[in-house]
C-alpha atoms as a PDB file:
ATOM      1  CA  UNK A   1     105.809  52.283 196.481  1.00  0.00           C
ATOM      2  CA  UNK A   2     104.916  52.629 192.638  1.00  0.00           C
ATOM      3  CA  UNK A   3     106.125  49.047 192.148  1.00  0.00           C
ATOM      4  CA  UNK A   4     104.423  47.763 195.410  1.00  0.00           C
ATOM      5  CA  UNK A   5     101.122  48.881 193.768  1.00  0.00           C
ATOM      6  CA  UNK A   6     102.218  46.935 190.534  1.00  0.00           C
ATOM      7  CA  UNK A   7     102.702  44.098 192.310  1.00  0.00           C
ATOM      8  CA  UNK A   8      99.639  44.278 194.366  1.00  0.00           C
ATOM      9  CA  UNK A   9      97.641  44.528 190.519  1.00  0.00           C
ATOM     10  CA  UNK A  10      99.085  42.062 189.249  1.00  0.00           C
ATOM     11  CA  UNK A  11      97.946  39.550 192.214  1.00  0.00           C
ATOM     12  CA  UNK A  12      94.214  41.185 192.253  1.00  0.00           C
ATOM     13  CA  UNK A  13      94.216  40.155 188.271  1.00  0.00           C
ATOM     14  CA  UNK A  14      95.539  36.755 189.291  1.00  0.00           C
ATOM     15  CA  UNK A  15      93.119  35.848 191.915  1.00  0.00           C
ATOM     16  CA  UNK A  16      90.137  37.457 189.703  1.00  0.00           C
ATOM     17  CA  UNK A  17      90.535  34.765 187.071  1.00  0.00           C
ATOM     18  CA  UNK A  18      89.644  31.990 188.697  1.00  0.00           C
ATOM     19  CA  UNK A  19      86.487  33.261 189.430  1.00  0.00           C
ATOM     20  CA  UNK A  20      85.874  34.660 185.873  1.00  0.00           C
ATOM     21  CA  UNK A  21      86.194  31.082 184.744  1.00  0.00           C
ATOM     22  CA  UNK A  22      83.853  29.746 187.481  1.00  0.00           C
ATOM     23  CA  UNK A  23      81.398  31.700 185.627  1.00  0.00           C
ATOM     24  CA  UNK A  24      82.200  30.196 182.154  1.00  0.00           C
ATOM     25  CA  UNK A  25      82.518  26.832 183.384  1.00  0.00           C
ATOM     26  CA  UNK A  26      79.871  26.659 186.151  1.00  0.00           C
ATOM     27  CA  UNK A  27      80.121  23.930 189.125  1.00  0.00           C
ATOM     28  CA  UNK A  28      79.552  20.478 187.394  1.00  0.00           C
ATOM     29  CA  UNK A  29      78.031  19.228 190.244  1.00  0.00           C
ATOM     30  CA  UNK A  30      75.155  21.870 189.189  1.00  0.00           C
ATOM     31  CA  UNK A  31      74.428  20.760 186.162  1.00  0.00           C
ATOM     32  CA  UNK A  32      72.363  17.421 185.212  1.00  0.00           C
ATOM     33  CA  UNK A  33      74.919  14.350 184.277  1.00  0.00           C
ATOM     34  CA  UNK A  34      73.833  12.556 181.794  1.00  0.00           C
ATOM     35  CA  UNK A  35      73.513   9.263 183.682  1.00  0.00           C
ATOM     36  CA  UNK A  36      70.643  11.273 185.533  1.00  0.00           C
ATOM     37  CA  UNK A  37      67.244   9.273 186.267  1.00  0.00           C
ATOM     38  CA  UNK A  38      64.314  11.469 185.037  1.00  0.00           C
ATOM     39  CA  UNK A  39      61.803   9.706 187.418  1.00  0.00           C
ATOM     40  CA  UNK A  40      58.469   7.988 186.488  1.00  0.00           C
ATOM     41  CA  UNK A  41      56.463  11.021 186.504  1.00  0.00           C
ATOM     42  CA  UNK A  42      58.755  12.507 183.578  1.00  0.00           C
ATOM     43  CA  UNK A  43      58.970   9.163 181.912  1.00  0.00           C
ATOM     44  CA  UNK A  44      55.546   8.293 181.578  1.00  0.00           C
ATOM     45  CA  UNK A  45      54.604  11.490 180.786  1.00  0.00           C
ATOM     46  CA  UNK A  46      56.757  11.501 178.074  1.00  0.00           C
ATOM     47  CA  UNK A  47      55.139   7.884 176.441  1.00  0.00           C
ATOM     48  CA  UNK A  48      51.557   9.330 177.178  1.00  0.00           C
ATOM     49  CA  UNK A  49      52.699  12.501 175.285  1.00  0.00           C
ATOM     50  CA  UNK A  50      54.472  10.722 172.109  1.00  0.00           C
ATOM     51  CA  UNK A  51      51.953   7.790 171.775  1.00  0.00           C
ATOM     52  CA  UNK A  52      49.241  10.416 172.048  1.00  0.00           C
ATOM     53  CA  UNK A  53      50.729  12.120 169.114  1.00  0.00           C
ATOM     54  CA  UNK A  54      51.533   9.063 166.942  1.00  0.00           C
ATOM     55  CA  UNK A  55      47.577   7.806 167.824  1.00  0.00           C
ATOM     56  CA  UNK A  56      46.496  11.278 166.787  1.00  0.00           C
ATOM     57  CA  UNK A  57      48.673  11.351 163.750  1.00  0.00           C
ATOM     58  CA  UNK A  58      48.182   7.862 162.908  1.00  0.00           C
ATOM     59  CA  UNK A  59      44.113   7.602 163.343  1.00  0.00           C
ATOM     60  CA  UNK A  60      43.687  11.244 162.602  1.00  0.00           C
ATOM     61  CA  UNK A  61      44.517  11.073 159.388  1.00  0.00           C
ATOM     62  CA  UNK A  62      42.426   8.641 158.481  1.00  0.00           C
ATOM     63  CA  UNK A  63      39.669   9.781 160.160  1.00  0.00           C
ATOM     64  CA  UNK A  64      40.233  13.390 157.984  1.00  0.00           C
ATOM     65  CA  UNK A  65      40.471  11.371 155.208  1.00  0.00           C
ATOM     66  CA  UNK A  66      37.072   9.931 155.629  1.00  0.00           C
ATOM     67  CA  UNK A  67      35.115  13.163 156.831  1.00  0.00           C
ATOM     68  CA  UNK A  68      36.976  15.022 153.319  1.00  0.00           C
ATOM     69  CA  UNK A  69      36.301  12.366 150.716  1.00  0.00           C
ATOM     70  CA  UNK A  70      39.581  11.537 150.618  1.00  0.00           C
ATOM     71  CA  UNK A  71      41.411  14.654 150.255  1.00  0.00           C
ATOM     72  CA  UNK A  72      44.297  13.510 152.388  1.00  0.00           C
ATOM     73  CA  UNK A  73      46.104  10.628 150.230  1.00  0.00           C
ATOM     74  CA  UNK A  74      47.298   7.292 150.990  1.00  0.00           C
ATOM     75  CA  UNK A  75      50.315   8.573 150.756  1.00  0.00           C
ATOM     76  CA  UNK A  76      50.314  11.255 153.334  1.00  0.00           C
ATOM     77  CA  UNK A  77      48.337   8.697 155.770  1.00  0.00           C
ATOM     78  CA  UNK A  78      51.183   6.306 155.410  1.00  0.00           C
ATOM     79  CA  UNK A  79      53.988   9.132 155.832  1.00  0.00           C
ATOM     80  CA  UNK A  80      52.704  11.333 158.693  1.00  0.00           C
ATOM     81  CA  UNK A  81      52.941   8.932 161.524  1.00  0.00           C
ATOM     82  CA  UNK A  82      56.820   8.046 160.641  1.00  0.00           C
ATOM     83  CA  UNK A  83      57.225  12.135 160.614  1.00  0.00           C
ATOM     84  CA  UNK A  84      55.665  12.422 164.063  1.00  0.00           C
ATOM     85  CA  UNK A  85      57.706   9.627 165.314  1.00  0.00           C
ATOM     86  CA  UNK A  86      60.925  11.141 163.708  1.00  0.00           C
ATOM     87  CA  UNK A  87      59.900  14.825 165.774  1.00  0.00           C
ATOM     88  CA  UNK A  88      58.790  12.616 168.880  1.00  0.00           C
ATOM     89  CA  UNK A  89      62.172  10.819 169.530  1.00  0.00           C
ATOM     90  CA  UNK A  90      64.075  14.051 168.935  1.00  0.00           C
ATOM     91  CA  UNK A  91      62.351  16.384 170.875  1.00  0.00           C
ATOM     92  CA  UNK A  92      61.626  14.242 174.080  1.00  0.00           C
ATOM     93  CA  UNK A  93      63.615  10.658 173.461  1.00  0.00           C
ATOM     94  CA  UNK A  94      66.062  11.338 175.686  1.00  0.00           C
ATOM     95  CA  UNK A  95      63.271  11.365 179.060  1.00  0.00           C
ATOM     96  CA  UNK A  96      62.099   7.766 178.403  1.00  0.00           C
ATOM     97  CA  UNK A  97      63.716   6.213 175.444  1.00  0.00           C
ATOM     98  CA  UNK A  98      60.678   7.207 173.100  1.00  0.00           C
ATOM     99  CA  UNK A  99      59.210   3.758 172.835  1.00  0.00           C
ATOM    100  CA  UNK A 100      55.393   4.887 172.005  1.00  0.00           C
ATOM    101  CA  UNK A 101      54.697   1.125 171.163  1.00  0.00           C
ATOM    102  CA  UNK A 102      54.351  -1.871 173.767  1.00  0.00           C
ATOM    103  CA  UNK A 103      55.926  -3.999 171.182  1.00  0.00           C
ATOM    104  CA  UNK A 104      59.128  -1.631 171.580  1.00  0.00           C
ATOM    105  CA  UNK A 105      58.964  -2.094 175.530  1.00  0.00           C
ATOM    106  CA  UNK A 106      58.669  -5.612 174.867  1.00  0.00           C
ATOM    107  CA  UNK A 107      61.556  -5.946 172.596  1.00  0.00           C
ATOM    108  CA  UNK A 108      63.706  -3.676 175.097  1.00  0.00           C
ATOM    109  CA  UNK A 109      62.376  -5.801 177.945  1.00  0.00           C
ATOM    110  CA  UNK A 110      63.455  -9.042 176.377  1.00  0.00           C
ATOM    111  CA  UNK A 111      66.642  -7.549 175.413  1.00  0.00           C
ATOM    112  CA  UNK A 112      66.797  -6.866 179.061  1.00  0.00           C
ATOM    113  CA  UNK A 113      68.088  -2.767 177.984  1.00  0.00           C
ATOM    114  CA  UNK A 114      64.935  -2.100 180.470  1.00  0.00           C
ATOM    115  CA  UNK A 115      63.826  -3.743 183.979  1.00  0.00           C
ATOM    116  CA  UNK A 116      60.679  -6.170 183.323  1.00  0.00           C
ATOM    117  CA  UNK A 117      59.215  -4.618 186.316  1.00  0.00           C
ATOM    118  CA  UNK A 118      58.933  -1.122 183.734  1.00  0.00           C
ATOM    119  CA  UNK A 119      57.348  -2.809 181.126  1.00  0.00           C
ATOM    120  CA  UNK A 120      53.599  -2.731 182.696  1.00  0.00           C
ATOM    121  CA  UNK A 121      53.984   1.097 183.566  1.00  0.00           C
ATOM    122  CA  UNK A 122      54.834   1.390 179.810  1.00  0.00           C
ATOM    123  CA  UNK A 123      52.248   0.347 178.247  1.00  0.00           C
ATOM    124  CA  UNK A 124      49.715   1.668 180.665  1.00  0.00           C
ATOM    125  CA  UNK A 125      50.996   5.200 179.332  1.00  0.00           C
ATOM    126  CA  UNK A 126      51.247   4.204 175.879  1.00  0.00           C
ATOM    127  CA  UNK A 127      47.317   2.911 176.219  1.00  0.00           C
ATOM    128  CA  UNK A 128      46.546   6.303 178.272  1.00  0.00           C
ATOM    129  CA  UNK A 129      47.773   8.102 175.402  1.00  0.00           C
ATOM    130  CA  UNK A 130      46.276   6.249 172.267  1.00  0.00           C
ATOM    131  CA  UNK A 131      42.939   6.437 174.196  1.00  0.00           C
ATOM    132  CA  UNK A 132      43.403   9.995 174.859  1.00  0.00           C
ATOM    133  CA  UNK A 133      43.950  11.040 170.973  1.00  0.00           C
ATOM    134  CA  UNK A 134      40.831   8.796 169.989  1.00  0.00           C
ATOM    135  CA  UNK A 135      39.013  10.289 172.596  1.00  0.00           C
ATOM    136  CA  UNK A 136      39.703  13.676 171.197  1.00  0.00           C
ATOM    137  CA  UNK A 137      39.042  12.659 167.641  1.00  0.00           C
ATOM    138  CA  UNK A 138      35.899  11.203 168.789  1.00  0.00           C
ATOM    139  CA  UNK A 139      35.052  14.230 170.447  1.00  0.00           C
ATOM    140  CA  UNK A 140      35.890  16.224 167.369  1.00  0.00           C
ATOM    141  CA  UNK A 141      34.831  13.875 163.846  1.00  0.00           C
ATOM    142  CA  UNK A 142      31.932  12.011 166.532  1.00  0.00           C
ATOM    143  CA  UNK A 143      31.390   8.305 164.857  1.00  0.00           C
ATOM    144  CA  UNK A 144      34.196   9.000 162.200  1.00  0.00           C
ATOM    145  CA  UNK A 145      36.722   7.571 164.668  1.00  0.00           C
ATOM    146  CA  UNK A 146      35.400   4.538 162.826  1.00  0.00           C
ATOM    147  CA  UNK A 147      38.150   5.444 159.977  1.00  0.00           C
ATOM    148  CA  UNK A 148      40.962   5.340 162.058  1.00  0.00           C
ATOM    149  CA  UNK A 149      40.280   1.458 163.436  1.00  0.00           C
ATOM    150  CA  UNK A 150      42.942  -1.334 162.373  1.00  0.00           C
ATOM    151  CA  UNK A 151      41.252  -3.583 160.061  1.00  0.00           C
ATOM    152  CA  UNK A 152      41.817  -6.082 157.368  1.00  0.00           C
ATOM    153  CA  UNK A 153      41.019  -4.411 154.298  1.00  0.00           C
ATOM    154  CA  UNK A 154      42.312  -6.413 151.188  1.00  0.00           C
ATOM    155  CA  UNK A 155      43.189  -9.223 152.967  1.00  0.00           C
ATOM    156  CA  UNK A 156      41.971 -11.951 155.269  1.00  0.00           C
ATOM    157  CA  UNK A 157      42.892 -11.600 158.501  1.00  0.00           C
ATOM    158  CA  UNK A 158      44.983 -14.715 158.836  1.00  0.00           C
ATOM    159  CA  UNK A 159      47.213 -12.461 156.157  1.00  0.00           C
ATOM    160  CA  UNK A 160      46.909  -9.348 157.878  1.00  0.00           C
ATOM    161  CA  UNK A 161      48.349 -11.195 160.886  1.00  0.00           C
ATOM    162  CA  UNK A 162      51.481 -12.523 159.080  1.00  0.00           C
ATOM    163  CA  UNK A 163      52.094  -8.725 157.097  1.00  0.00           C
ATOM    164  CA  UNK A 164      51.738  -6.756 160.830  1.00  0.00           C
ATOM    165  CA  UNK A 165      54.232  -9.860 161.952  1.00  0.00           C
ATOM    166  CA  UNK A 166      56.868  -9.335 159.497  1.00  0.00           C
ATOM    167  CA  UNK A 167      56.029  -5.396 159.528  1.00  0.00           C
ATOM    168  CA  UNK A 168      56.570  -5.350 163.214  1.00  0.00           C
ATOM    169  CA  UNK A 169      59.576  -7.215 163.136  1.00  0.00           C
ATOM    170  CA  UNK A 170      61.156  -5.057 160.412  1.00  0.00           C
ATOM    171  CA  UNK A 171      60.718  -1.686 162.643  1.00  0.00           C
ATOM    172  CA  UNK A 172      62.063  -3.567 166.043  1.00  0.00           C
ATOM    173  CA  UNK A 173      65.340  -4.741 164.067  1.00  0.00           C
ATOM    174  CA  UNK A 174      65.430  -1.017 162.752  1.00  0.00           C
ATOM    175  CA  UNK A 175      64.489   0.667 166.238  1.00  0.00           C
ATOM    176  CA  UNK A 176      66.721  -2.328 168.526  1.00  0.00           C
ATOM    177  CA  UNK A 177      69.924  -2.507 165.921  1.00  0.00           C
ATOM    178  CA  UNK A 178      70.137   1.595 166.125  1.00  0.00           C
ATOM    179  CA  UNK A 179      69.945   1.019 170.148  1.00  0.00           C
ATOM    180  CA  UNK A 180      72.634  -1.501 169.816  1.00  0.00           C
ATOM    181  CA  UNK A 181      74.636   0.944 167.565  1.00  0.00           C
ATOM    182  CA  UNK A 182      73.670   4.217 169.582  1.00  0.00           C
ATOM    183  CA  UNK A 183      77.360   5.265 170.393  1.00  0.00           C
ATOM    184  CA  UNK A 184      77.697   5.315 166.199  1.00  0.00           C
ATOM    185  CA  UNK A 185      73.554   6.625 165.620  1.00  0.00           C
ATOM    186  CA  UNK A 186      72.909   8.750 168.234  1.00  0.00           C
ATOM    187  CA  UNK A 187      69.424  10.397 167.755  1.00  0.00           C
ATOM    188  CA  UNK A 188      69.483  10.327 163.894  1.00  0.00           C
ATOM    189  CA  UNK A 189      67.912   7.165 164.860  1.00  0.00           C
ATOM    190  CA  UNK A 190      64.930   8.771 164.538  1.00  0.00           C
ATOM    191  CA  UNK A 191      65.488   9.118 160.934  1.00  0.00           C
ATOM    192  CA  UNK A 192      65.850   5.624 160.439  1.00  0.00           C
ATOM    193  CA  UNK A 193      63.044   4.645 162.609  1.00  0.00           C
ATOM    194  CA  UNK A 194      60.450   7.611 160.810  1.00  0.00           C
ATOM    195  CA  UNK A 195      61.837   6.295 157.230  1.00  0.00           C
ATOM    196  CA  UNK A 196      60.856   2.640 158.086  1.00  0.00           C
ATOM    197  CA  UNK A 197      57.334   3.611 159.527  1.00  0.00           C
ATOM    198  CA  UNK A 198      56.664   5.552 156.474  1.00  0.00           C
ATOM    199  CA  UNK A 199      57.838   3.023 153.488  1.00  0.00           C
ATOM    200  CA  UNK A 200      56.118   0.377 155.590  1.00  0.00           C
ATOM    201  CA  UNK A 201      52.672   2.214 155.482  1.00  0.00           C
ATOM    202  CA  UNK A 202      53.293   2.936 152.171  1.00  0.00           C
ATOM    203  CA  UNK A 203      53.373  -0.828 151.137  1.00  0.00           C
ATOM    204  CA  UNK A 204      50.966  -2.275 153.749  1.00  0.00           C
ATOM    205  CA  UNK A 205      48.328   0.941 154.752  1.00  0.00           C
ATOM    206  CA  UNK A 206      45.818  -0.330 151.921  1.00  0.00           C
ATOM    207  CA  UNK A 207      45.907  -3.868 153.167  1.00  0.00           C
ATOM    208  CA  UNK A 208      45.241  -3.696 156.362  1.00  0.00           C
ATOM    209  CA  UNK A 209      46.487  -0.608 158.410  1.00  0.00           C
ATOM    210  CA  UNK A 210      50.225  -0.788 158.364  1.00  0.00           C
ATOM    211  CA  UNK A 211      49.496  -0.561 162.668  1.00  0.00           C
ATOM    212  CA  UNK A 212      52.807  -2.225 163.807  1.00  0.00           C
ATOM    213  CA  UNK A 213      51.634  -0.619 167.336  1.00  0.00           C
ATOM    214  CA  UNK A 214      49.219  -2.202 169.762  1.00  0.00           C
ATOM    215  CA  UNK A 215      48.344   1.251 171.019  1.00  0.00           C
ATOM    216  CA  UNK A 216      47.805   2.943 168.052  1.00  0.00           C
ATOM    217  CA  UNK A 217      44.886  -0.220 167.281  1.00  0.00           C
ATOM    218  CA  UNK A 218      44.109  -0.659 170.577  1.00  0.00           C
ATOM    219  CA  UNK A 219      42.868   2.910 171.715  1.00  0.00           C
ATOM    220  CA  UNK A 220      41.053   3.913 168.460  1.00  0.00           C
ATOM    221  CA  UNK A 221      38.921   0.390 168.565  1.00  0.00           C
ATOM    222  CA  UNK A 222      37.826   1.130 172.587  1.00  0.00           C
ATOM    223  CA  UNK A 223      36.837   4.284 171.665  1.00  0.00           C
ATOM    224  CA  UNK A 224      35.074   3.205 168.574  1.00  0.00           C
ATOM    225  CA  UNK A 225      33.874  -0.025 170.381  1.00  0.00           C
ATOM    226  CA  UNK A 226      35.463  -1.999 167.099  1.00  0.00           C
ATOM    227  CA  UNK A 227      37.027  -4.795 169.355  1.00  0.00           C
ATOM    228  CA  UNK A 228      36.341  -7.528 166.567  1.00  0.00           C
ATOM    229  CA  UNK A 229      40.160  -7.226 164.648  1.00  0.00           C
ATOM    230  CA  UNK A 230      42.676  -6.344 167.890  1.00  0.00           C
ATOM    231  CA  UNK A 231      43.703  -9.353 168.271  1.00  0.00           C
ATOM    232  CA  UNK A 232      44.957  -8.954 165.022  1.00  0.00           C
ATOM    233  CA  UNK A 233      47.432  -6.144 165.824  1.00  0.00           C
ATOM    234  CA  UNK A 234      48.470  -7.330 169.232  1.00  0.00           C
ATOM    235  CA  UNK A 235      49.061 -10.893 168.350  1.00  0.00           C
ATOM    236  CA  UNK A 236      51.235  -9.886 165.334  1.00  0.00           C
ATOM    237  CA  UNK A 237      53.460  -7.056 166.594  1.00  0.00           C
ATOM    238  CA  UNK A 238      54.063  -9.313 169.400  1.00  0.00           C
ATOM    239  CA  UNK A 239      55.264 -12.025 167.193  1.00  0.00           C
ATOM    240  CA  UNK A 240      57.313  -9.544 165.248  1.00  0.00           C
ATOM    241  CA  UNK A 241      58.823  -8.584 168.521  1.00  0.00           C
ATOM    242  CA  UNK A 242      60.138 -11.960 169.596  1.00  0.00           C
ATOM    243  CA  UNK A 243      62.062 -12.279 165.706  1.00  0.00           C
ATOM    244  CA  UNK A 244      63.130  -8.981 166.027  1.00  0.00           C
ATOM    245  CA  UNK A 245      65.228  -9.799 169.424  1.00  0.00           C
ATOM    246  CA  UNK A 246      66.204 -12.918 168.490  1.00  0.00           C
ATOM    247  CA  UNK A 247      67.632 -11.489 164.936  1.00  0.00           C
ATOM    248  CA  UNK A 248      69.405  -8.379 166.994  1.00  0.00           C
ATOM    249  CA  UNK A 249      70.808 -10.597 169.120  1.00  0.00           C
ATOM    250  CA  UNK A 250      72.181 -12.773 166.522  1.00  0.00           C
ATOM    251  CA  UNK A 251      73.620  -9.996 164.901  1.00  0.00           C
ATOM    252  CA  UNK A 252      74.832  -7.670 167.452  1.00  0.00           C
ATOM    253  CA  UNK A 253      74.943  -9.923 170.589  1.00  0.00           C
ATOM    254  CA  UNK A 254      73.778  -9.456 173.855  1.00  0.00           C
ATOM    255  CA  UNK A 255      76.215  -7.423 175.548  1.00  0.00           C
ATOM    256  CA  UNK A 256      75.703  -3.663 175.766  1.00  0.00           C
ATOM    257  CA  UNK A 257      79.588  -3.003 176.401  1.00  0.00           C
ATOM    258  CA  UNK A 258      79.043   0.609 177.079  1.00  0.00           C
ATOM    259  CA  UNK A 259      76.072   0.954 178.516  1.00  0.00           C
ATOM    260  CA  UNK A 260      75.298   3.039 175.030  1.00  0.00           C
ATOM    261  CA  UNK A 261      72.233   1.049 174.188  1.00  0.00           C
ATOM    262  CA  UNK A 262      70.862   0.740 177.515  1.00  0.00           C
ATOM    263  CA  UNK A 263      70.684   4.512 177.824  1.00  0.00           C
ATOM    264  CA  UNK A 264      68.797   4.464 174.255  1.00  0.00           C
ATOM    265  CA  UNK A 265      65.863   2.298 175.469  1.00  0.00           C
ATOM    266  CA  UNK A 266      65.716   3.991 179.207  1.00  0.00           C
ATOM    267  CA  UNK A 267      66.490   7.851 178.195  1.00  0.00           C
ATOM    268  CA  UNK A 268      69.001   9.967 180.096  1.00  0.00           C
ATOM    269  CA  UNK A 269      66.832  12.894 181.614  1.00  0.00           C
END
């Protein structure tokens, strides 16, 4: 009897571990895959969220600047919208791709990493978002909002046209050739993509804006009713856009083997 009761132990210990590693390893059908579709609501809130921050960053800084003599530098005005950015893509990249710019949705677009048909809902968020942080700094600095307008500065605007261009196009081959290598770069992308933000408003913010965004101009100007320079910085991060793919494409190819780089422009959920 004494070894019927062994053996009857020794079977209630076998069938008990299955279910003690059910509960470490829970049913994978539970859990989100990481092919998952976040839906538009997610997605769009997520652009509206991260442009909103950049505009706020961005214009809000220059807008303090202005209302404090200038007690926040060049310097920081150039460096804390690449910082944002940088936070931005890690903290919520992975729900839409963390474009924040319609000349990133372009460039993914024409690299065809996104549908075309998602490239108007885009930038209807990212404008949402940069009108919604001017709107706010309007509401808070009142005609100061003035400061945080795109404009030529120490240049004509036929120049500032060709430096948001070539600016433009420098980020895109940063932000599209990290896509491209995403399976190496994962989301330390959003070092490289903060760090090129930053040294180019270091070299171009005191010529004219360093926008490289058509959101981050467009919304502060609507808000300001300074319409007279967008064209400005929509013209030439669109410009830079087109160079950008066609240099990526050069270098990289068009091809996203994996599907790595598709899932860095769309986000996984």
């Amino acid at each position: 009897m004494l070894l019927a009761v062994r053996r009857d132990a020794r079977r209630g210990r076998a069938t008990m571990a299955p279910s003690v590693g059910s509960m470490a390893n829970p049913d994978p059908s539970r859990r989100r895959t990481p092919d998952e579709d976040p839906g538009w609501a997610r997605r769009l809130t997520a652009e509206i969220v991260g442009t909103f921050a950049l505009v706020f960053a961005a214009a809000g800084s220059d807008v303090v600047a202005q209302v404090t003599s200038g007690q926040v530098g060049e310097a920081a005005r150039a460096v804390a919208p690449g910082l944002v950015v940088a936070a931005m893509i890690y903290s919520i990249g992975d729900t839409s791709g963390a474009h924040f710019n319609p000349a990133v949705t372009l460039a993914f677009g024409l690299k065809r990493l996104i549908p075309g048909g998602w490239i108007p809902a885009y930038w209807a968020a990212q404008i949402v978002g940069a009108i919604l942080a001017a709107g706010v700094l309007r509401a808070m600095f009142g005609d100061a909002i003035a400061a945080g307008v795109s404009a030529p500065k120490a240049i004509a605007p036929a120049g500032a046209l060709v430096i948001e261009a070539i600016l433009t196009a420098l980020l895109l081959v940063v932000i599209a050739g990290t896509a491209d290598r995403y399976r190496v770069v994962g989301p330390n992308a959003a070092l490289a993509v903060g760090a090129t933000i930053a040294a180019c408003g270091l070299v171009a913010l005191p010529l004219e804006g360093a926008s490289m965004n058509p959101a981050r101009s467009l919304g502060p100007a609507i808000v300001a009713g300074h319409l007279a320079d967008v064209w400005i910085y929509i013209a030439g991060p669109v410009l830079g856009a087109i160079v950008a793919v066609a240099l990526t494409t050069f270098l990289h190819g068009r091809v996203d083997g994996d599907g790595k780089a598709t899932e860095a422009a769309r986000g996984t959920g």
